[in-house]
PDB file of N, CA and C in Angstrom:
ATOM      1  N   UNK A   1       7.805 -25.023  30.049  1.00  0.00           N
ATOM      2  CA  UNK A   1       7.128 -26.196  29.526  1.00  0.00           C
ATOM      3  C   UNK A   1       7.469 -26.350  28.043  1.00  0.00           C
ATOM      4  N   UNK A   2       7.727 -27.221  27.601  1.00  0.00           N
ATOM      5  CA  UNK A   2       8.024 -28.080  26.115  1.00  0.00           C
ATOM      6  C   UNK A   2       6.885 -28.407  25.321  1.00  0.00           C
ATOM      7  N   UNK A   3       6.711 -28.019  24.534  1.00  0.00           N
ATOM      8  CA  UNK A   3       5.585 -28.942  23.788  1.00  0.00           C
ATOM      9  C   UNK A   3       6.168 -29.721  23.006  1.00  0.00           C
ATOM     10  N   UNK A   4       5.127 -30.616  22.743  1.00  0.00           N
ATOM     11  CA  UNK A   4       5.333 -31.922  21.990  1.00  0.00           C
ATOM     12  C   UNK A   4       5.196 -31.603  19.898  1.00  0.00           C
ATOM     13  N   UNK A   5       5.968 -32.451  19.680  1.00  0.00           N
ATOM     14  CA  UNK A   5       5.478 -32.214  18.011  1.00  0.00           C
ATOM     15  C   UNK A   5       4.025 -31.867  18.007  1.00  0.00           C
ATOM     16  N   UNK A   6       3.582 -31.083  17.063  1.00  0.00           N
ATOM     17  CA  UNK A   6       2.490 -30.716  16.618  1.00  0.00           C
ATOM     18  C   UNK A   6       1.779 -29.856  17.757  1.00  0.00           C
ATOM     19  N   UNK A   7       1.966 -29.607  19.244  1.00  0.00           N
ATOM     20  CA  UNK A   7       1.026 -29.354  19.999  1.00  0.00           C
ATOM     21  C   UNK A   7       2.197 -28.534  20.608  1.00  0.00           C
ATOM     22  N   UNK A   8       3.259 -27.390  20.233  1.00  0.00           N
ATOM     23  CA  UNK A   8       3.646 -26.808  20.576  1.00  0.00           C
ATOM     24  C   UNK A   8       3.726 -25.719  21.718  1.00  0.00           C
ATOM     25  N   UNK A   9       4.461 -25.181  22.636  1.00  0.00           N
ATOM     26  CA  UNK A   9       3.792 -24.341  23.520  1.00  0.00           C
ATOM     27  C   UNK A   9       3.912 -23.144  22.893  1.00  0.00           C
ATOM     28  N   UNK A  10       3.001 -21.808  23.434  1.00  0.00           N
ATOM     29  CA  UNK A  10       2.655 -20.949  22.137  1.00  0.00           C
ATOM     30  C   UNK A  10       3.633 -19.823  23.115  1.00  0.00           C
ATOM     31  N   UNK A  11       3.833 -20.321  24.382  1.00  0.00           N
ATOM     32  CA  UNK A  11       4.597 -18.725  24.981  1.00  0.00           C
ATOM     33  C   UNK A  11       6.190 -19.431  24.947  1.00  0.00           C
ATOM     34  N   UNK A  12       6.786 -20.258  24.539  1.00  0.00           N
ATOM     35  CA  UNK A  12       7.979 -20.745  24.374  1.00  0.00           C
ATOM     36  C   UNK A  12       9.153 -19.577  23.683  1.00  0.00           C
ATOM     37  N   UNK A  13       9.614 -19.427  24.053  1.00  0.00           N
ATOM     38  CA  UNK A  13      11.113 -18.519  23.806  1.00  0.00           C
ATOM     39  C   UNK A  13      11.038 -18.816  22.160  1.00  0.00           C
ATOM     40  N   UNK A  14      11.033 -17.257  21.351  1.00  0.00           N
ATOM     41  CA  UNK A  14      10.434 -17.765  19.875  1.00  0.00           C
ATOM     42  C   UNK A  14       9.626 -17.953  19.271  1.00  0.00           C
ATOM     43  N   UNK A  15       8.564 -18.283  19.640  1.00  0.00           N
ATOM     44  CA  UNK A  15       7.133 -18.096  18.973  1.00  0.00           C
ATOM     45  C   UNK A  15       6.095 -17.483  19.698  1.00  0.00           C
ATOM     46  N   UNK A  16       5.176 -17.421  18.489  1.00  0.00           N
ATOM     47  CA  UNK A  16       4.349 -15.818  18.775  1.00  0.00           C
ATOM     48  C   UNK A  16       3.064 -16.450  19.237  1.00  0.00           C
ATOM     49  N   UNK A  17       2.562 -15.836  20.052  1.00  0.00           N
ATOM     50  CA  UNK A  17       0.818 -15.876  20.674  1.00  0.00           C
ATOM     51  C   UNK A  17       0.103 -15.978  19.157  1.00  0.00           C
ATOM     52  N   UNK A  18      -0.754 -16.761  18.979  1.00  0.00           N
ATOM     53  CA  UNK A  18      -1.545 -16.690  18.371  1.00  0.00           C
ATOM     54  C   UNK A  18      -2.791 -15.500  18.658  1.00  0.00           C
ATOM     55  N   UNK A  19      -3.045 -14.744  20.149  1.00  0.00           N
ATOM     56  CA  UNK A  19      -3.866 -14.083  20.663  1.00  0.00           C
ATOM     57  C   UNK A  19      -3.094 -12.891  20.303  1.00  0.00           C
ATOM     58  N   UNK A  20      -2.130 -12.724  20.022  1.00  0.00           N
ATOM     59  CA  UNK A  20      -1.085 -11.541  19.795  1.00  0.00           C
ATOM     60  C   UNK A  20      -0.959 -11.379  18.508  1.00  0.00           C
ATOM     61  N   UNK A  21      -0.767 -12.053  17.782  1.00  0.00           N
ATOM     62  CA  UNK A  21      -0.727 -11.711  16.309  1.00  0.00           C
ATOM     63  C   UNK A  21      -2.009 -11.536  15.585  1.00  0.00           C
ATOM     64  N   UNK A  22      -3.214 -11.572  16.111  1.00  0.00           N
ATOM     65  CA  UNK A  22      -4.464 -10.710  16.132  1.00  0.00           C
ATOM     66  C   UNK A  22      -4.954  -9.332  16.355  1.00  0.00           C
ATOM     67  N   UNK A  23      -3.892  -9.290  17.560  1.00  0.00           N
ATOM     68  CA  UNK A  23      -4.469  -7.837  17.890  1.00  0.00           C
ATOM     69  C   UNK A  23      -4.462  -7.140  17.613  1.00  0.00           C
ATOM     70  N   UNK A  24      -5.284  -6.088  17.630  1.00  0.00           N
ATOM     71  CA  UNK A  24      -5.225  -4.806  16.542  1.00  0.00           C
ATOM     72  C   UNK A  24      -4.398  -3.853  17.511  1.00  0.00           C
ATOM     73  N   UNK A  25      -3.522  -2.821  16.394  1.00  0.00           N
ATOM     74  CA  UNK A  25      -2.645  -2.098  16.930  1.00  0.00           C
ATOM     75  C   UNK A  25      -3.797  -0.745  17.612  1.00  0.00           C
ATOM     76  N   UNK A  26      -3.138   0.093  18.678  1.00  0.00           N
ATOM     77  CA  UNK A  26      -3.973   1.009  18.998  1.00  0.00           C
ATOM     78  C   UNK A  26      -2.741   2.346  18.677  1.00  0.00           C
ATOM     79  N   UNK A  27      -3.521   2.923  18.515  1.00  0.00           N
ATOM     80  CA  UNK A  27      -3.124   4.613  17.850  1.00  0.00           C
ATOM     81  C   UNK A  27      -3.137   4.527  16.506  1.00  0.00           C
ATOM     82  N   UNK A  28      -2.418   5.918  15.963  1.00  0.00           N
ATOM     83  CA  UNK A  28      -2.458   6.131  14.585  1.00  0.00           C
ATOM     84  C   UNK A  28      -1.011   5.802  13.834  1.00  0.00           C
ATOM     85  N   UNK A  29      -0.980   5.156  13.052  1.00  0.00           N
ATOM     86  CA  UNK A  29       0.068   5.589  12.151  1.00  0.00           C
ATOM     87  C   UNK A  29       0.082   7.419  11.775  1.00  0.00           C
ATOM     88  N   UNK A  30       1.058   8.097  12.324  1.00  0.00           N
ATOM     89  CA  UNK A  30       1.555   9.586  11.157  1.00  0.00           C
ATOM     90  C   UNK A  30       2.230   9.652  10.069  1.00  0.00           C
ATOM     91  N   UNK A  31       1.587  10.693   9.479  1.00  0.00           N
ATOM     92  CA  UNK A  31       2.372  11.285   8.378  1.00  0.00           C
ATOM     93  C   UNK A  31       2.784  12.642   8.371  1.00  0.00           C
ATOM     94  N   UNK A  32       3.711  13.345   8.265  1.00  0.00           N
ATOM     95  CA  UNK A  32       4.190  14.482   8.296  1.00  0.00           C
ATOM     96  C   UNK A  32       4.227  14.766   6.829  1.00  0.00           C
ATOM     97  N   UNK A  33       3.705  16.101   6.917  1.00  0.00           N
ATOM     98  CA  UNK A  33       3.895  17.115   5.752  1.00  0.00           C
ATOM     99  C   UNK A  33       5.189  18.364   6.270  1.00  0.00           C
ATOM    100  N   UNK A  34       6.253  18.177   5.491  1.00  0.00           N
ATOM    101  CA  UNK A  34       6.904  19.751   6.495  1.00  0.00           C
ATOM    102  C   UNK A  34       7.854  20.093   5.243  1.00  0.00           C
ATOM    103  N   UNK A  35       8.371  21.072   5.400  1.00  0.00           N
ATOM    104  CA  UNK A  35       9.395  22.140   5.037  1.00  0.00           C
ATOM    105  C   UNK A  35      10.661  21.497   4.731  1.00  0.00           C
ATOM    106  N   UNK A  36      11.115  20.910   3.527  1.00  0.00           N
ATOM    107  CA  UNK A  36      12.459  20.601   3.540  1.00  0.00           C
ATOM    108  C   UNK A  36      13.251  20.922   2.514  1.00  0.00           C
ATOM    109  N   UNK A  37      14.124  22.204   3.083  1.00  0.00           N
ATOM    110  CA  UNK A  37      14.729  23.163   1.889  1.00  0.00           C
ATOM    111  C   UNK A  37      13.569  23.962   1.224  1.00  0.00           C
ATOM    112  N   UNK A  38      13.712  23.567  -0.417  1.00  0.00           N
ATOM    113  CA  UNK A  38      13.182  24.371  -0.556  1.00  0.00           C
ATOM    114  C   UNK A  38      11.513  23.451  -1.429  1.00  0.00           C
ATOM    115  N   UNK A  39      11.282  22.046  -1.065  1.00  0.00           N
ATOM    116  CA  UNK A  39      10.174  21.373  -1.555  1.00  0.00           C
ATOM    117  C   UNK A  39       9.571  21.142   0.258  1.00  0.00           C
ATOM    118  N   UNK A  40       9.052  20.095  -0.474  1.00  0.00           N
ATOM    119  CA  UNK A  40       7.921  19.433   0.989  1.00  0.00           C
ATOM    120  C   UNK A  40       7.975  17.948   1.449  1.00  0.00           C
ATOM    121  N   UNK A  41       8.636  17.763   2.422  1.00  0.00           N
ATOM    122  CA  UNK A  41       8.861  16.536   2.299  1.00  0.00           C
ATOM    123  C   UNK A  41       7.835  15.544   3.089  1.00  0.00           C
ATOM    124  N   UNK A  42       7.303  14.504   2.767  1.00  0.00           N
ATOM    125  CA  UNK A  42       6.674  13.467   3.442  1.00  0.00           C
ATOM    126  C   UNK A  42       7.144  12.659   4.188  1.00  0.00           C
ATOM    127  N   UNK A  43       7.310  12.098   5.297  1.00  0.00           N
ATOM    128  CA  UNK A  43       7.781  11.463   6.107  1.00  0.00           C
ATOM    129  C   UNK A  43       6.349  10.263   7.386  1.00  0.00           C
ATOM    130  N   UNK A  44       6.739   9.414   7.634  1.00  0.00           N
ATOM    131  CA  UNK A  44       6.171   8.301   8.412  1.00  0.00           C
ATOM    132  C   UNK A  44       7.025   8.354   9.699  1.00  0.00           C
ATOM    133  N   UNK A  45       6.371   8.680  10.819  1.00  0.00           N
ATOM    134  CA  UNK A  45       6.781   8.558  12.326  1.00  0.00           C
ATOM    135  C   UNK A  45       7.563   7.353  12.611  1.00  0.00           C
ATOM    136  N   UNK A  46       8.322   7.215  13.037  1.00  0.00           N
ATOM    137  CA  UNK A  46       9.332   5.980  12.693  1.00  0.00           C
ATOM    138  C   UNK A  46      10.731   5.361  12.061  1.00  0.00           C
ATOM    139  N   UNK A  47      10.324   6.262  10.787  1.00  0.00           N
ATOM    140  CA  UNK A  47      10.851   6.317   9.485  1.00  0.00           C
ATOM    141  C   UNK A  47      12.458   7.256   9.469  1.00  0.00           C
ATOM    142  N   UNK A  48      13.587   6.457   9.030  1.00  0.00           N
ATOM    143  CA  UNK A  48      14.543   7.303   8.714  1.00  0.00           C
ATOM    144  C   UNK A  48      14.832   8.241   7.778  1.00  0.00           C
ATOM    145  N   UNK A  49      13.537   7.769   6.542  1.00  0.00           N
ATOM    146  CA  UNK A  49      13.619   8.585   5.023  1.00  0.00           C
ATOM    147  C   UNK A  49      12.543   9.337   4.834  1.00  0.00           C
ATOM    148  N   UNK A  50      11.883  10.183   4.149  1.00  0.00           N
ATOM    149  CA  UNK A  50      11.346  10.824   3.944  1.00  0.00           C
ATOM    150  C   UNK A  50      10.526   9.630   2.631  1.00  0.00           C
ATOM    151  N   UNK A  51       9.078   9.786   2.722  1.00  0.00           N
ATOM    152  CA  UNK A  51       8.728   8.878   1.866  1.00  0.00           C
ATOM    153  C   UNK A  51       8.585   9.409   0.406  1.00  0.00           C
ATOM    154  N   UNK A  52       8.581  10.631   0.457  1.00  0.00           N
ATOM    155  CA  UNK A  52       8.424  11.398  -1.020  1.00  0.00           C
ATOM    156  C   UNK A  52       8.677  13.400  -0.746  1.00  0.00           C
ATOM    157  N   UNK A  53       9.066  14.002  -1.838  1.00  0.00           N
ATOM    158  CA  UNK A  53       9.476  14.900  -1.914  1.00  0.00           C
ATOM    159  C   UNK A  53       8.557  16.021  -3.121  1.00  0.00           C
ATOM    160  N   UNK A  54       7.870  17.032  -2.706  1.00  0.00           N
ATOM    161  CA  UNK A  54       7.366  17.453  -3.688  1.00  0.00           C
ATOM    162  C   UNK A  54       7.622  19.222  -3.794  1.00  0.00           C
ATOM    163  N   UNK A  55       7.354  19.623  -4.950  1.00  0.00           N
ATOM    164  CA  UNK A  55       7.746  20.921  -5.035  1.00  0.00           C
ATOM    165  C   UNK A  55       6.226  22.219  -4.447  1.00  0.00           C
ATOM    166  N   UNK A  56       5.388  21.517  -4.047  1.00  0.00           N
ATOM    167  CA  UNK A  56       4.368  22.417  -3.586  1.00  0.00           C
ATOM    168  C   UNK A  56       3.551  21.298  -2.472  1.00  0.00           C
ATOM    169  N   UNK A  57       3.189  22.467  -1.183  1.00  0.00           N
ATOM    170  CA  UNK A  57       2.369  21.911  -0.079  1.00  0.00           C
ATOM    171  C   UNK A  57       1.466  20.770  -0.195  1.00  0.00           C
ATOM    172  N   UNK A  58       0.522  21.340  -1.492  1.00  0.00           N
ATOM    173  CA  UNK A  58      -0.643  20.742  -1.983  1.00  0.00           C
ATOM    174  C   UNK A  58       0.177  19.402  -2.195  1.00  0.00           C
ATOM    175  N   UNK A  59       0.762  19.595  -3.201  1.00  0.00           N
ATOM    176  CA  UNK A  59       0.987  17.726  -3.633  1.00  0.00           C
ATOM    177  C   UNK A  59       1.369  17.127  -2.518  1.00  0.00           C
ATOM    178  N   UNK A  60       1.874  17.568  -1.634  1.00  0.00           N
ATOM    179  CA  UNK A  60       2.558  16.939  -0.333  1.00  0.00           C
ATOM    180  C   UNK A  60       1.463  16.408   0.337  1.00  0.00           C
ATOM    181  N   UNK A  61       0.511  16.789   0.689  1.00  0.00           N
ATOM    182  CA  UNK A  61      -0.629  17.229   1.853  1.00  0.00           C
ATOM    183  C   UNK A  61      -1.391  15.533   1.028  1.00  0.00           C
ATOM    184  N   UNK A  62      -1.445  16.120  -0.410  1.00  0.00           N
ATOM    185  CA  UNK A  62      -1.969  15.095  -1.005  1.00  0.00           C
ATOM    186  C   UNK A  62      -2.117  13.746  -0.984  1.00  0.00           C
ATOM    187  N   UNK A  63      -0.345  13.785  -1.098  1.00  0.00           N
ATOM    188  CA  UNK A  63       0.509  12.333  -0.858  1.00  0.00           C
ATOM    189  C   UNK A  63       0.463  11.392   0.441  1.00  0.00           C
ATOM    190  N   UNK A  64       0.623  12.470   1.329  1.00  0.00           N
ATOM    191  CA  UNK A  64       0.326  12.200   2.850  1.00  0.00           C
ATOM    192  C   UNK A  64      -1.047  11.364   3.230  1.00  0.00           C
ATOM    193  N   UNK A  65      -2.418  12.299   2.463  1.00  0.00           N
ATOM    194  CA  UNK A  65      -3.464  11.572   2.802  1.00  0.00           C
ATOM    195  C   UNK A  65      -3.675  10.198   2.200  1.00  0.00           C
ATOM    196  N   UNK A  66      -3.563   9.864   0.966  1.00  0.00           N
ATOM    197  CA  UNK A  66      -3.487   9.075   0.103  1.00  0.00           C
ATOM    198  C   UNK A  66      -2.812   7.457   0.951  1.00  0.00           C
ATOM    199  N   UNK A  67      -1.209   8.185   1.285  1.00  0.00           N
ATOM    200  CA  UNK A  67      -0.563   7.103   2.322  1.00  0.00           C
ATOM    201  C   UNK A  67      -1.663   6.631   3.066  1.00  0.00           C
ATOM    202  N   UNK A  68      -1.730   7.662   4.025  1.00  0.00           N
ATOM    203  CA  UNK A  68      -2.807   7.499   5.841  1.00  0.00           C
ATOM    204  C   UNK A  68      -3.931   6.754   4.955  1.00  0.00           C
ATOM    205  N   UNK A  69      -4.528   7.184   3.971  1.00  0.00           N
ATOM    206  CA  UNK A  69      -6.087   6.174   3.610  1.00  0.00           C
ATOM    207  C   UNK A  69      -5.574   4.815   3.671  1.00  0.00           C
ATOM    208  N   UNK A  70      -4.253   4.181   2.953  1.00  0.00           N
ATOM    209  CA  UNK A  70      -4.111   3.054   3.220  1.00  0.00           C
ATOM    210  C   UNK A  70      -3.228   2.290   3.886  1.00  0.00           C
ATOM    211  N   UNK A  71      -3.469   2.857   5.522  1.00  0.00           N
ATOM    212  CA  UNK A  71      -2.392   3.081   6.369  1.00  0.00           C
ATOM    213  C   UNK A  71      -3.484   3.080   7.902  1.00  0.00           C
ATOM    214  N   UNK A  72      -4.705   2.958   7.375  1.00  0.00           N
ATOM    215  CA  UNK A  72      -5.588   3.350   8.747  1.00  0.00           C
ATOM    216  C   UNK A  72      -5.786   2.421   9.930  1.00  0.00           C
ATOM    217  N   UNK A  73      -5.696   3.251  10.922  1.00  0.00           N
ATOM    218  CA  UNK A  73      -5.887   5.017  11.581  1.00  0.00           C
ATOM    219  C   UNK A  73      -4.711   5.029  10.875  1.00  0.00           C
ATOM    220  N   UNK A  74      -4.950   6.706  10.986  1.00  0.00           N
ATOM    221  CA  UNK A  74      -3.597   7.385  10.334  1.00  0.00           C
ATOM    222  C   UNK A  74      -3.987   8.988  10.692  1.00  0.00           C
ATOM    223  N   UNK A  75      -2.896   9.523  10.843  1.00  0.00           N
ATOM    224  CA  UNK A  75      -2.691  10.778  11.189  1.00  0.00           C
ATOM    225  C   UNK A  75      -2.375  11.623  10.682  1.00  0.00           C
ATOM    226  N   UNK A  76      -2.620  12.859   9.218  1.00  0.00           N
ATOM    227  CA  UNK A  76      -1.745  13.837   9.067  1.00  0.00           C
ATOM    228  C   UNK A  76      -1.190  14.596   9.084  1.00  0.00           C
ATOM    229  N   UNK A  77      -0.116  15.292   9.516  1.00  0.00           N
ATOM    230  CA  UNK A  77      -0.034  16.504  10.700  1.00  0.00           C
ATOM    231  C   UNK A  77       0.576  16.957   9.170  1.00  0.00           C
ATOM    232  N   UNK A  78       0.500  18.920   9.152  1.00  0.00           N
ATOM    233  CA  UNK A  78       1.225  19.452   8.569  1.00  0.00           C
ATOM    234  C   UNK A  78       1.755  20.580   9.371  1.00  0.00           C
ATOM    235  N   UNK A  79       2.937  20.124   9.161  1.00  0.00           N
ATOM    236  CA  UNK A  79       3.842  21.730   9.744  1.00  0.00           C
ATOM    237  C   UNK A  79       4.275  22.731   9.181  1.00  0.00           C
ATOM    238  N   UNK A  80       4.842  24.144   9.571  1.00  0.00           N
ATOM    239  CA  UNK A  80       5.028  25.135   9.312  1.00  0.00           C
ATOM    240  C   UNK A  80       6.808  25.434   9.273  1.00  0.00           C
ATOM    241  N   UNK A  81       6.589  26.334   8.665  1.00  0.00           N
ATOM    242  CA  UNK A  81       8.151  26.716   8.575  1.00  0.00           C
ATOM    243  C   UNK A  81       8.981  26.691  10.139  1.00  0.00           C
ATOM    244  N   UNK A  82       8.292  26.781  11.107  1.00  0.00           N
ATOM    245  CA  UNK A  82       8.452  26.930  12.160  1.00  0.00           C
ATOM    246  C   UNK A  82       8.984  25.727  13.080  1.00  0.00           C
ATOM    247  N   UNK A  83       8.039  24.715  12.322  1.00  0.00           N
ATOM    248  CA  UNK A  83       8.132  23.331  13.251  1.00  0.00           C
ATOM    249  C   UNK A  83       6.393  23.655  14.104  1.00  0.00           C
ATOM    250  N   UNK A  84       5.698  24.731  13.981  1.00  0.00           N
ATOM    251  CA  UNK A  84       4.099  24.888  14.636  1.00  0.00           C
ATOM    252  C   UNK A  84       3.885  23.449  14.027  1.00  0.00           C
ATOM    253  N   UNK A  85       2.394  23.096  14.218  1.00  0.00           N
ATOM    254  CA  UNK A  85       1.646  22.274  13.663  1.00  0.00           C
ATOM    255  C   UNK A  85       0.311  23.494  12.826  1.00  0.00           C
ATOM    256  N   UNK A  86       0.050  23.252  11.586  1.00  0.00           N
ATOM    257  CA  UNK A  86      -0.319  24.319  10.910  1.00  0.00           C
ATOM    258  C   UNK A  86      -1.578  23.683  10.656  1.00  0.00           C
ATOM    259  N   UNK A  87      -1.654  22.028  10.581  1.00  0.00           N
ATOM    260  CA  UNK A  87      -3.086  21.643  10.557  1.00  0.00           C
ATOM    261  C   UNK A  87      -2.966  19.538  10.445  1.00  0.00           C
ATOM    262  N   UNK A  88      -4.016  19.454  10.932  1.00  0.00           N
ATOM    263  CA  UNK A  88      -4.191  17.622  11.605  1.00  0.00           C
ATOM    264  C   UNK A  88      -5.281  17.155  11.002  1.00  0.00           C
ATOM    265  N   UNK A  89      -5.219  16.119  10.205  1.00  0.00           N
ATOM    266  CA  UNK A  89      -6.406  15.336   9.633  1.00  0.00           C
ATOM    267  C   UNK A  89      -5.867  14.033  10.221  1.00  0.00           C
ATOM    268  N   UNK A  90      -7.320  13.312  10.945  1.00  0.00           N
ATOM    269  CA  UNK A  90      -7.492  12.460  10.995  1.00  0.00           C
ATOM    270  C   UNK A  90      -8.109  11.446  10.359  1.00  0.00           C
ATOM    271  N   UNK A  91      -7.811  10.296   9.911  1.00  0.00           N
ATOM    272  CA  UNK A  91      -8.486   9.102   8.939  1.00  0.00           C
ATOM    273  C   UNK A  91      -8.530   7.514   9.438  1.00  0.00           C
ATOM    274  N   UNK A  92      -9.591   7.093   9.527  1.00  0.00           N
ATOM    275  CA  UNK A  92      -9.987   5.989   9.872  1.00  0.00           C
ATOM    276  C   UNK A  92     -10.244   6.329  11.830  1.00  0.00           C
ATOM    277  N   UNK A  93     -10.787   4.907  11.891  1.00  0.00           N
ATOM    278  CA  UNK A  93     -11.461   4.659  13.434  1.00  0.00           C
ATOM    279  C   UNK A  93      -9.671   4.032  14.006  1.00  0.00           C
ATOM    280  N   UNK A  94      -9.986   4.892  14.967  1.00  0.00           N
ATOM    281  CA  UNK A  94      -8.495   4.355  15.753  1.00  0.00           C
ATOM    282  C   UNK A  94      -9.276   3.485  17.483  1.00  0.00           C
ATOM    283  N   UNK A  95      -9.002   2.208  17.451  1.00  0.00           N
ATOM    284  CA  UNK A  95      -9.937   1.130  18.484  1.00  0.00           C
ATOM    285  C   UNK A  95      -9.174   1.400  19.999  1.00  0.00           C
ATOM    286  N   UNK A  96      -8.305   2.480  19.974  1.00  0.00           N
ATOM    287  CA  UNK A  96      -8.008   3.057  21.248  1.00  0.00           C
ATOM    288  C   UNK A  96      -9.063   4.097  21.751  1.00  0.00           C
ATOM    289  N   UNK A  97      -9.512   5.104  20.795  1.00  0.00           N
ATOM    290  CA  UNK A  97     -10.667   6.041  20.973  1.00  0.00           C
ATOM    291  C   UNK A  97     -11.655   5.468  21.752  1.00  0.00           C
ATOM    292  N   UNK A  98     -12.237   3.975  21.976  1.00  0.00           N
ATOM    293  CA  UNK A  98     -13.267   3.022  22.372  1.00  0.00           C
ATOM    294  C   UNK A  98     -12.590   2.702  24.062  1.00  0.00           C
ATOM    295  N   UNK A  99     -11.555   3.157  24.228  1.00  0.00           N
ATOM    296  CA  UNK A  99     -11.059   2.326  25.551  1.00  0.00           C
ATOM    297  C   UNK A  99     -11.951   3.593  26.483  1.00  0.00           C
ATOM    298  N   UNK A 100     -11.876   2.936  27.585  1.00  0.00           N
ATOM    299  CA  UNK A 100     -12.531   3.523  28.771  1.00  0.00           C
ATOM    300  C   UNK A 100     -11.422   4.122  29.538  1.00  0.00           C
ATOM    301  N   UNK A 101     -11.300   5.238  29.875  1.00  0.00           N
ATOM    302  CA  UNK A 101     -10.488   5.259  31.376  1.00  0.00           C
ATOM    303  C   UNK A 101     -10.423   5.175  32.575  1.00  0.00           C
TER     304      UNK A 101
END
Protein backbone atom coordinates (compact mmCIF):
# COMPACT_ATOMS: atom_id res chain seq x y z
CA UNK A 1 0.00 0.00 0.00
CA UNK A 2 1.18 3.70 -0.95
CA UNK A 3 0.43 6.45 1.05
CA UNK A 4 -0.59 9.62 0.01
CA UNK A 5 1.41 13.00 0.68
CA UNK A 6 1.28 13.75 4.22
CA UNK A 7 -0.54 10.45 5.33
CA UNK A 8 2.27 8.17 4.56
CA UNK A 9 2.31 4.37 5.12
CA UNK A 10 4.43 3.77 8.26
CA UNK A 11 5.44 -0.08 7.30
CA UNK A 12 6.54 1.04 3.63
CA UNK A 13 10.05 -0.21 2.54
CA UNK A 14 12.17 2.68 4.45
CA UNK A 15 10.49 4.09 7.09
CA UNK A 16 10.33 3.40 10.62
CA UNK A 17 7.20 2.41 12.93
CA UNK A 18 6.51 5.10 14.89
CA UNK A 19 5.52 2.12 17.64
CA UNK A 20 9.17 0.99 17.08
CA UNK A 21 11.12 3.88 17.54
CA UNK A 22 9.60 4.02 21.10
CA UNK A 23 10.43 0.99 22.30
CA UNK A 24 12.53 0.51 24.93
CA UNK A 25 15.51 -1.71 24.32
CA UNK A 26 15.53 -4.93 26.62
CA UNK A 27 18.84 -6.13 28.25
CA UNK A 28 21.87 -4.41 29.37
CA UNK A 29 24.32 -2.50 27.65
CA UNK A 30 28.16 -4.14 28.96
CA UNK A 31 31.14 -2.95 29.94
CA UNK A 32 34.21 -4.94 30.32
CA UNK A 33 36.98 -4.29 32.64
CA UNK A 34 39.98 -6.81 31.57
CA UNK A 35 43.68 -7.33 31.29
CA UNK A 36 45.35 -5.71 28.36
CA UNK A 37 49.13 -6.13 28.41
CA UNK A 38 50.23 -4.58 30.90
CA UNK A 39 47.14 -1.64 31.83
CA UNK A 40 43.29 -2.29 31.91
CA UNK A 41 41.39 -1.89 29.22
CA UNK A 42 37.62 -0.78 28.95
CA UNK A 43 35.65 -2.00 26.30
CA UNK A 44 31.56 -1.88 25.24
CA UNK A 45 30.02 -5.31 23.97
CA UNK A 46 29.77 -4.55 20.41
CA UNK A 47 32.56 -2.35 20.17
CA UNK A 48 35.76 -2.82 17.99
CA UNK A 49 37.93 -0.38 20.33
CA UNK A 50 38.52 -0.41 23.64
CA UNK A 51 36.87 2.76 25.12
CA UNK A 52 39.74 3.75 27.47
CA UNK A 53 42.97 2.37 28.82
CA UNK A 54 44.21 2.71 32.35
CA UNK A 55 47.26 1.82 34.33
CA UNK A 56 45.40 0.31 37.50
CA UNK A 57 42.06 -1.97 37.95
CA UNK A 58 40.56 0.68 40.13
CA UNK A 59 40.56 3.47 37.54
CA UNK A 60 39.28 0.98 35.06
CA UNK A 61 36.41 -0.49 37.22
CA UNK A 62 35.82 3.23 37.77
CA UNK A 63 35.53 4.29 34.22
CA UNK A 64 33.39 1.36 33.40
CA UNK A 65 30.79 2.32 36.05
CA UNK A 66 30.67 5.92 35.31
CA UNK A 67 30.03 4.77 31.36
CA UNK A 68 27.09 2.01 32.51
CA UNK A 69 25.51 5.06 34.89
CA UNK A 70 24.99 6.83 31.67
CA UNK A 71 24.37 3.98 29.57
CA UNK A 72 21.39 2.37 31.68
CA UNK A 73 20.74 -0.83 32.17
CA UNK A 74 24.19 -1.47 31.99
CA UNK A 75 26.35 -4.20 32.98
CA UNK A 76 29.89 -4.32 34.46
CA UNK A 77 31.67 -7.39 34.22
CA UNK A 78 35.34 -7.49 35.40
CA UNK A 79 37.66 -10.11 34.33
CA UNK A 80 40.67 -11.84 35.41
CA UNK A 81 43.87 -12.58 34.01
CA UNK A 82 42.30 -15.68 33.03
CA UNK A 83 39.34 -14.51 30.99
CA UNK A 84 37.17 -15.91 34.73
CA UNK A 85 34.63 -13.29 35.43
CA UNK A 86 36.16 -11.89 38.79
CA UNK A 87 33.07 -9.69 39.56
CA UNK A 88 29.41 -8.14 37.92
CA UNK A 89 27.74 -4.92 38.86
CA UNK A 90 24.63 -4.26 37.77
CA UNK A 91 23.07 -0.56 37.16
CA UNK A 92 19.79 0.64 36.37
CA UNK A 93 16.24 -1.31 35.93
CA UNK A 94 16.59 -3.47 32.86
CA UNK A 95 12.34 -3.69 31.53
CA UNK A 96 13.20 -7.31 30.43
CA UNK A 97 13.59 -8.35 34.27
CA UNK A 98 9.47 -7.42 34.30
CA UNK A 99 8.68 -9.95 31.39
CA UNK A 100 6.85 -13.03 32.46
CA UNK A 101 7.75 -16.43 31.20
Amino acid sequence: MVGTAGNADPFAAGSHNRLESKAKMLGRHVYRVHPDGEEWAVTKDGEDRSRANYESREEAVAEAIRLARSDQPAKVRVDNDDGSIAEERLIGHDPSDDIQP
